[in-house]
Structures are given as C-alpha cells and as structure tokens.
C-alpha atoms as a PDB file:
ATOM      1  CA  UNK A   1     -64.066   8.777  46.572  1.00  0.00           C
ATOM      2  CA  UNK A   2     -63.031   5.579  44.369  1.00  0.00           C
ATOM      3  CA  UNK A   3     -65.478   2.825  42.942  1.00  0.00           C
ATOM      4  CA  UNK A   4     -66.572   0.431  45.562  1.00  0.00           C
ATOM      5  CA  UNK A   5     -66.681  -3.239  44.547  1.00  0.00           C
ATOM      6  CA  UNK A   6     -69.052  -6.128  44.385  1.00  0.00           C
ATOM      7  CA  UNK A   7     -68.331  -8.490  47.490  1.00  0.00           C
ATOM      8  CA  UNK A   8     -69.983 -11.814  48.528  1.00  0.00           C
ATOM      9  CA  UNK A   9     -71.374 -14.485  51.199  1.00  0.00           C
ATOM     10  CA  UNK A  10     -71.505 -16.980  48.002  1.00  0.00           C
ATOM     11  CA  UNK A  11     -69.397 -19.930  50.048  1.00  0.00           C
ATOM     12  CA  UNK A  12     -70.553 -19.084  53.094  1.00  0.00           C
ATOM     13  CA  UNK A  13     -74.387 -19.382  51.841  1.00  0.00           C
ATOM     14  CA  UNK A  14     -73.336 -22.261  49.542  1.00  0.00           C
ATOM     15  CA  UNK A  15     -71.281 -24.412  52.766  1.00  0.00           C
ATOM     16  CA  UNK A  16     -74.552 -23.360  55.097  1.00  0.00           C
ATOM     17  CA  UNK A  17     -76.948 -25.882  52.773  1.00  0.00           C
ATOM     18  CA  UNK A  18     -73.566 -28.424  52.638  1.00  0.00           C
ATOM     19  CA  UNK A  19     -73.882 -27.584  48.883  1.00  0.00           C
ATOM     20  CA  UNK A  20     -70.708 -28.336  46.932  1.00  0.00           C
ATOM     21  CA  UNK A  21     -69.846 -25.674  43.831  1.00  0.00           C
ATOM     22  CA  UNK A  22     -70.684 -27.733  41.104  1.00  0.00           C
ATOM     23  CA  UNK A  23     -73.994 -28.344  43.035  1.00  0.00           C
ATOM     24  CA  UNK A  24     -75.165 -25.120  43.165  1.00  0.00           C
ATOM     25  CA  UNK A  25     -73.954 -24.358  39.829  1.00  0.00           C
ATOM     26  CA  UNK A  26     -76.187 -27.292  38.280  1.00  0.00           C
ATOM     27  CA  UNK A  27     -78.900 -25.586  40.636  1.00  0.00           C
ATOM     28  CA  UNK A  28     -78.806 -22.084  38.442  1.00  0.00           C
ATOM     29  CA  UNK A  29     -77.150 -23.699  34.959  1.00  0.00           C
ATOM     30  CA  UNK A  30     -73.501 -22.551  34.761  1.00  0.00           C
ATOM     31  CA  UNK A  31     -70.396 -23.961  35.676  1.00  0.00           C
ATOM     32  CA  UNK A  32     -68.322 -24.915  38.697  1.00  0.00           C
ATOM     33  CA  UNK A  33     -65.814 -22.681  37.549  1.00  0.00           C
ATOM     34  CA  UNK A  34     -68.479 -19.742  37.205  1.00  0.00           C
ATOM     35  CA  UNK A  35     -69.003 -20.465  40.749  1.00  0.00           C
ATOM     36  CA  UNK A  36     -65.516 -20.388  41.830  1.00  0.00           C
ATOM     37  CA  UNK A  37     -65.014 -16.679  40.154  1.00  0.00           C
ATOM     38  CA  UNK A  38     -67.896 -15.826  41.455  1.00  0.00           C
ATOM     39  CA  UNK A  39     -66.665 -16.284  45.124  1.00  0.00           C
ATOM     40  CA  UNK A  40     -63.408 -15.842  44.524  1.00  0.00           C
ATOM     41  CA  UNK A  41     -64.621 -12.267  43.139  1.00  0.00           C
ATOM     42  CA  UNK A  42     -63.044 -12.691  39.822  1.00  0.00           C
ATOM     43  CA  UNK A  43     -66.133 -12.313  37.731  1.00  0.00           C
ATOM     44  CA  UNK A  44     -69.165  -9.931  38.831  1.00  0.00           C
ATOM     45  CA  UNK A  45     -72.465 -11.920  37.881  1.00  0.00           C
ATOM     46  CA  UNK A  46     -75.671 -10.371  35.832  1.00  0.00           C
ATOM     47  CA  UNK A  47     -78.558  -9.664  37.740  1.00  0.00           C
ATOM     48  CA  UNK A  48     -79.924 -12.571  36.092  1.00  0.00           C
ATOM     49  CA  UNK A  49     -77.466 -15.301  37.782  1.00  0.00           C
ATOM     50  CA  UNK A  50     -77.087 -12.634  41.266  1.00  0.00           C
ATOM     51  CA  UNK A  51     -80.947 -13.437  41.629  1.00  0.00           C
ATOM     52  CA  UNK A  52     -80.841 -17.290  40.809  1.00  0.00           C
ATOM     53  CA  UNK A  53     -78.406 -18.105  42.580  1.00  0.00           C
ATOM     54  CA  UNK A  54     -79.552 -16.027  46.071  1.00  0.00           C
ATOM     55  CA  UNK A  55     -83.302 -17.986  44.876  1.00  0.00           C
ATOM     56  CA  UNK A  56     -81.269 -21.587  44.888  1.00  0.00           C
ATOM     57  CA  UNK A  57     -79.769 -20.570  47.870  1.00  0.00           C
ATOM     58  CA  UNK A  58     -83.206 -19.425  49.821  1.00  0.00           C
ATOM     59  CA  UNK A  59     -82.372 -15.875  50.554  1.00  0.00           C
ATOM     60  CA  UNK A  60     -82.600 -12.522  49.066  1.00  0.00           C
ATOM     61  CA  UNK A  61     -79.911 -11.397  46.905  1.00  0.00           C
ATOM     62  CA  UNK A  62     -78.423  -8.248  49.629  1.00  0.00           C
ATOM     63  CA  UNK A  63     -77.702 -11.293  51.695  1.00  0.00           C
ATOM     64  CA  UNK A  64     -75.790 -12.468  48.976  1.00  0.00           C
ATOM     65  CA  UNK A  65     -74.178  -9.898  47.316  1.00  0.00           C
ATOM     66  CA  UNK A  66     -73.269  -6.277  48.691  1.00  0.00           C
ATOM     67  CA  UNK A  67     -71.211  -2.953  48.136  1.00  0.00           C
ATOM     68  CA  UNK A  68     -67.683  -3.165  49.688  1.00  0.00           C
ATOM     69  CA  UNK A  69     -66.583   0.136  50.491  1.00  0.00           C
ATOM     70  CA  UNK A  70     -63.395  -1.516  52.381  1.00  0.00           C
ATOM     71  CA  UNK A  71     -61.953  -2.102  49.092  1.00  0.00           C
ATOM     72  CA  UNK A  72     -62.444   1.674  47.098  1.00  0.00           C
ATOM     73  CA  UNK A  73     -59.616   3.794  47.699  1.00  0.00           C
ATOM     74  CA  UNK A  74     -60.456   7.307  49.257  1.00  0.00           C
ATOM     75  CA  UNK A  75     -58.397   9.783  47.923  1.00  0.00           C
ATOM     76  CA  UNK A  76     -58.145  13.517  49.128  1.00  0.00           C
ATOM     77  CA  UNK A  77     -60.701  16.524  48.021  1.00  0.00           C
ATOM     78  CA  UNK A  78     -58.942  18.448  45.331  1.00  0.00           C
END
C-alpha cells in the first residue's frame, strides 16, 4: 500500500470567511506565498501553522487538513 498524502479545504475555508491569502496569512504570521503552497499542496505545514491556521479559520484542524488515500498508489501483495 503506498504513502497517502496530506490534502486540504485551505481555499475553500479561507473563500467561506471572504478572506483573501495574504489575509489569512497576516492572521497566522507567514506569507501569501506560504499560503498559496499550502493549498496548492506544494508545501505540507508543521503542526504548529496546521493548528493556527484551522484556529484563524474557526474550525478544527481534520476539517482542514486530512489523509488522501486517492492519491497513494496501491500496488499488488508480493
């Protein structure tokens, strides 16, 4: 069974409170661009910045952040 990867509701969370990336990333103290790679799944967050930002965003961090399984690649028992 491969690796499953880190996937995101960042923009959709973000565009809910009409919050604009540079916003939100004044809101936790980075920069737009972290946001961007952030949603954009170039860059995996710390726990640190996973649990500001769901806090700036008013929910828990699952409903930010979860396990996609869609993108590990099952390969056959050996």
């Amino acid at each position: 069974m491969g690796a499953a990867e880190l996937g995101n509701r960042l923009k959709e969370h973000r565009a809910r409170l009409g919050l604009t990336q540079a916003e939100l990333a004044a809101r936790v103290g980075v920069t737009r661009k972290t946001i961007n790679t952030v949603e954009n799944r170039v860059f995996i967050p710390s726990a640190l910045l996973a649990l500001k930002l769901a806090e700036a965003l008013d929910v828990t961090v699952e409903e930010v952040f979860f396990l996609d399984q869609s993108s590990a690649s099952v390969q056959p028992n050996s």
